[in-house]
Protein backbone atom coordinates (compact mmCIF):
# COMPACT_ATOMS: atom_id res chain seq x y z
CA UNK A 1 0.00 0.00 0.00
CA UNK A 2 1.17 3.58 -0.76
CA UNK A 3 0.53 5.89 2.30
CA UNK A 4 2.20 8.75 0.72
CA UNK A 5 -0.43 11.62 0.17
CA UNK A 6 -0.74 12.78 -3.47
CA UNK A 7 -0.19 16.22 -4.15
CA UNK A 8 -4.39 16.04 -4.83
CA UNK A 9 -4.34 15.29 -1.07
CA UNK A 10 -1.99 17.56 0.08
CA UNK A 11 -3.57 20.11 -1.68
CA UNK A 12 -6.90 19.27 -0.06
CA UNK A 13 -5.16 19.29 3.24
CA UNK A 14 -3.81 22.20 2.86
CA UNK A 15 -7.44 23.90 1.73
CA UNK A 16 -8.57 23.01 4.57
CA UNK A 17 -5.93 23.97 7.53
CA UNK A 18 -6.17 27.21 5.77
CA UNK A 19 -10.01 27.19 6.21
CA UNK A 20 -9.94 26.32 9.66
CA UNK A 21 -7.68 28.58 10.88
CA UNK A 22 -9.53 31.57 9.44
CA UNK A 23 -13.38 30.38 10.29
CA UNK A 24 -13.08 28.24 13.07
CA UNK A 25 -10.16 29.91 15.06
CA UNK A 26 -12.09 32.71 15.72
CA UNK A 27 -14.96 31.09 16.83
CA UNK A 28 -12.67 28.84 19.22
CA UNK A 29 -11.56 32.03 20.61
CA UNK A 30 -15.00 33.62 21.04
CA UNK A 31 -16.36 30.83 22.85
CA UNK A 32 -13.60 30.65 25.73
């Protein structure tokens, strides 16, 4: 099996680390 991630997956992994750290961040923060 071939666990390295595709550049299709890192891609996607990136998308969403970057989307999570500007929409759900702040809401962390707000709710604390």
């Amino acid at each position: 099996m071939n666990f390295a991630l595709s550049d299709e997956h890192k891609m996607l992994q990136t998308a969403v680390r970057s989307f999570a750290e500007k929409e759900i961040a702040p809401l962390v923060e707000e709710a604390e």
